[in-house]
C-alpha atoms as a PDB file:
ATOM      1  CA  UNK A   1     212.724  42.045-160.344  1.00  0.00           C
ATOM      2  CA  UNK A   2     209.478  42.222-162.248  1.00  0.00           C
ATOM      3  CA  UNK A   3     207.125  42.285-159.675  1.00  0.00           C
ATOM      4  CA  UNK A   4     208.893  44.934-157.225  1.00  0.00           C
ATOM      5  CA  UNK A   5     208.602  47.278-160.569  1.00  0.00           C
ATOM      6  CA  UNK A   6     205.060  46.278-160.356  1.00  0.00           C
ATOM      7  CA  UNK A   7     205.169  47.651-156.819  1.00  0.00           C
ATOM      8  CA  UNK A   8     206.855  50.639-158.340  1.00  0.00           C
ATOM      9  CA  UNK A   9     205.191  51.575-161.046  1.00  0.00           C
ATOM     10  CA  UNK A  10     201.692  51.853-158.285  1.00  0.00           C
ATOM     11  CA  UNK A  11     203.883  54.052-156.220  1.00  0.00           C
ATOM     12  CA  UNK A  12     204.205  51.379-153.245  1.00  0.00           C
ATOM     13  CA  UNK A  13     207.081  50.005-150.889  1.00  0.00           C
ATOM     14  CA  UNK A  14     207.486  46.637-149.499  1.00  0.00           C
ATOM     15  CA  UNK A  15     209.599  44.743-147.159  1.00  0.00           C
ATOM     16  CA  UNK A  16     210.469  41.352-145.785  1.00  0.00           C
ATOM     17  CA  UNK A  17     209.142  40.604-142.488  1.00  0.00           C
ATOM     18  CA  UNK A  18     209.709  37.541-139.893  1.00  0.00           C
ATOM     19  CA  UNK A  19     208.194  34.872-141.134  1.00  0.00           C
ATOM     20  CA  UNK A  20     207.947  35.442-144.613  1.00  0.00           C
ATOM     21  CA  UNK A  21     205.492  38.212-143.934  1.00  0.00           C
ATOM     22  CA  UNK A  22     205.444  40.595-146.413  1.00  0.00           C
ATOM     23  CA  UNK A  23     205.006  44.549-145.285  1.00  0.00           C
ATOM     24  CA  UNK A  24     203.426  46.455-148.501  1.00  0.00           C
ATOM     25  CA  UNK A  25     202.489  50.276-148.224  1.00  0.00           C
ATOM     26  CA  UNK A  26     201.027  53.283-148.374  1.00  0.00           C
ATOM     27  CA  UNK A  27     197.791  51.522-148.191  1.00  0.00           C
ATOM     28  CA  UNK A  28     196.018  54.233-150.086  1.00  0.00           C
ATOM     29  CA  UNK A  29     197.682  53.164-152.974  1.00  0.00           C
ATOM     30  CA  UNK A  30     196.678  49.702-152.862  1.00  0.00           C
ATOM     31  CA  UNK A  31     193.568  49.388-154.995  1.00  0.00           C
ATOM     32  CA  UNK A  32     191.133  46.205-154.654  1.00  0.00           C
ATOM     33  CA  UNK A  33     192.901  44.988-158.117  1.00  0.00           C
ATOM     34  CA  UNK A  34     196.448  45.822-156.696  1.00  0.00           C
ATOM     35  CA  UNK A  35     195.961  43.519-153.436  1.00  0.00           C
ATOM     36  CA  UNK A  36     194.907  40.822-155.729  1.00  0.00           C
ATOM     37  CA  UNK A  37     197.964  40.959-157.375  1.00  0.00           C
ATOM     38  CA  UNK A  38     199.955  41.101-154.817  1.00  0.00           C
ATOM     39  CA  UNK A  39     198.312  37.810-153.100  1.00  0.00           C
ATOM     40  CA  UNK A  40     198.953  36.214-156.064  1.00  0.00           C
ATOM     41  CA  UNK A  41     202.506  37.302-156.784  1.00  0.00           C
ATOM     42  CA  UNK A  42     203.112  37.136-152.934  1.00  0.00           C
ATOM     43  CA  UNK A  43     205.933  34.228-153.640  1.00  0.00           C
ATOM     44  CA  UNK A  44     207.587  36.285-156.147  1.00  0.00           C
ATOM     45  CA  UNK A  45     207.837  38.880-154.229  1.00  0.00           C
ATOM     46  CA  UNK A  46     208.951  37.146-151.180  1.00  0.00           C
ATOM     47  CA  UNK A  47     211.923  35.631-153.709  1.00  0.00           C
ATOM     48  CA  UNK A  48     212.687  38.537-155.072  1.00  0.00           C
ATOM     49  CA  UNK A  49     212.770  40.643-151.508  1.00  0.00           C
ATOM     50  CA  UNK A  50     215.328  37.929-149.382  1.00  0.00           C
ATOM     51  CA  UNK A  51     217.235  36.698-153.181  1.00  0.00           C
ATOM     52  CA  UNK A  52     218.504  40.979-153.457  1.00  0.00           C
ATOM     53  CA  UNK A  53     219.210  40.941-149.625  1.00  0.00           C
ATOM     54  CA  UNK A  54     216.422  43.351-149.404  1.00  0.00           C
ATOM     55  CA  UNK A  55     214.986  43.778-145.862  1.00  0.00           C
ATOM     56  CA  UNK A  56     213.408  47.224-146.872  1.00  0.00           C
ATOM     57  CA  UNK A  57     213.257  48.133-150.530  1.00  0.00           C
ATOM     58  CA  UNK A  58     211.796  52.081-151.225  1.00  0.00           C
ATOM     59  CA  UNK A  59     212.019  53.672-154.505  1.00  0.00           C
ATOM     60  CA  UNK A  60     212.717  57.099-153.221  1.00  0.00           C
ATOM     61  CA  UNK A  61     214.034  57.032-150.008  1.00  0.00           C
ATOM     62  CA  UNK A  62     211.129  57.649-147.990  1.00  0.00           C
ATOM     63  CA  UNK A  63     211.272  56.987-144.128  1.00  0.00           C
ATOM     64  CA  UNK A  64     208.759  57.629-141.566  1.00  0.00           C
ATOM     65  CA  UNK A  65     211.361  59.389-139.395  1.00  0.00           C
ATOM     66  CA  UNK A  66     214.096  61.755-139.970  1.00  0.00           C
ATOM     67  CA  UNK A  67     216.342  63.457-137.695  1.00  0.00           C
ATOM     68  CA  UNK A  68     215.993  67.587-138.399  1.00  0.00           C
ATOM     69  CA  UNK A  69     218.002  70.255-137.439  1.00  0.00           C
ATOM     70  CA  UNK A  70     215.930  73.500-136.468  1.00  0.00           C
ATOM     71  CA  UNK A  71     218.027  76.531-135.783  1.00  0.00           C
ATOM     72  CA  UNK A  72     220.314  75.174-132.916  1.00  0.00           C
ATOM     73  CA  UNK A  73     218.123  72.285-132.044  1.00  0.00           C
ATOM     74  CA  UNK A  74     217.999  68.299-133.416  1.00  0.00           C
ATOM     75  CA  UNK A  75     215.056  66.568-133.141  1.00  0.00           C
ATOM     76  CA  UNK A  76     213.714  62.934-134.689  1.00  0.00           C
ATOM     77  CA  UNK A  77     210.529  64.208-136.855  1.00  0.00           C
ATOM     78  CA  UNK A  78     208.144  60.882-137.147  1.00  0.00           C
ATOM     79  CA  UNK A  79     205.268  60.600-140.139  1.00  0.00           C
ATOM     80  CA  UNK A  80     202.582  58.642-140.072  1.00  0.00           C
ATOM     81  CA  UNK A  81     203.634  57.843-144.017  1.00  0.00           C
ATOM     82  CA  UNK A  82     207.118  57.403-145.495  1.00  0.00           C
ATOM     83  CA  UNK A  83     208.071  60.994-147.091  1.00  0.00           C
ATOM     84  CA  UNK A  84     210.947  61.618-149.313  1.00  0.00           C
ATOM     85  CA  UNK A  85     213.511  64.310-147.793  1.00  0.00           C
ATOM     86  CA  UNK A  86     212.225  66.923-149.712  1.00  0.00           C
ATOM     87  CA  UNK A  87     209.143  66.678-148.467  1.00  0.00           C
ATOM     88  CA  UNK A  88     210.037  66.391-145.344  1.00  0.00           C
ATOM     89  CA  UNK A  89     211.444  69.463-145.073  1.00  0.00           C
ATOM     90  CA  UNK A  90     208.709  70.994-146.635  1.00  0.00           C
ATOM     91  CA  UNK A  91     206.524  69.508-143.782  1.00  0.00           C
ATOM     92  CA  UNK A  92     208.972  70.797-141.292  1.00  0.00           C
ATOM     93  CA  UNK A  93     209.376  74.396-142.716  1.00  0.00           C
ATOM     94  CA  UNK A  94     205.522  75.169-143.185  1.00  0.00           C
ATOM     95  CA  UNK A  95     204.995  73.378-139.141  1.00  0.00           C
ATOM     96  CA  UNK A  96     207.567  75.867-138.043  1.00  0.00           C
ATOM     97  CA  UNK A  97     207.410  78.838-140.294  1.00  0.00           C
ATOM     98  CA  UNK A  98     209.609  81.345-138.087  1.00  0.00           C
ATOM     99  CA  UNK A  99     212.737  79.180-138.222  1.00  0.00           C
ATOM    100  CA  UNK A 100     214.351  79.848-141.386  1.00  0.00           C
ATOM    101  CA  UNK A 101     217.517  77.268-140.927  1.00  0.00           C
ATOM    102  CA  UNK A 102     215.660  74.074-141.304  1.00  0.00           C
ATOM    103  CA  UNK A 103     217.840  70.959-142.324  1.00  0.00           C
ATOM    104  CA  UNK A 104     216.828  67.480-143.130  1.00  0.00           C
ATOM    105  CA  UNK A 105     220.001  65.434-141.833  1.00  0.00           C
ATOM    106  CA  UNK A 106     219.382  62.057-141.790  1.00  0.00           C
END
């Protein structure tokens, strides 16, 4: 899996779209020399993505939406980038600072 670590290693995600599209963010991570890399190694990738069964490969399980419990009340919290729990909950706690019980479920 050399060139997913690559992908690592610059703190980026990627996963297989239809097509053989190839779904590679955050963008503000991807550099000018980065995308070139990545068009070059696009194959590789590709290979590497469908060979592992990999629709969606993260490094540390960041979504774009989590479900959050708030005192009594469960709600779908959407980013507009992929956050780790952790910060997520942050996020959540420091939106809604009077609500002590915040919980990241899912």
């Amino acid at each position: 899996m050399a060139a997913i670590d690559y992908l690592k290693q610059h703190e980026l995600e990627a996963e297989l779209r239809e097509e053989n599209r190839l779904r590679v963010w955050p963008k503000e991570n991807i550099t000018p020399a980065v995308r070139d890399w990545i068009k070059q190694h696009k194959a590789e990738l590709l290979t590497e993505l469908s060979a592992a069964n990999h629709h969606h490969f993260t490094f540390d399980e960041r979504r774009r939406a989590w479900t959050v419990r708030i005192g009594d009340k469960r709600m779908t919290v959407v980013s507009p980038m992929a956050r780790t729990k952790a910060e997520t909950a942050a996020s959540v706690s420091a939106r809604w600072p009077r609500y002590q019980d915040v919980e990241v479920i899912a």
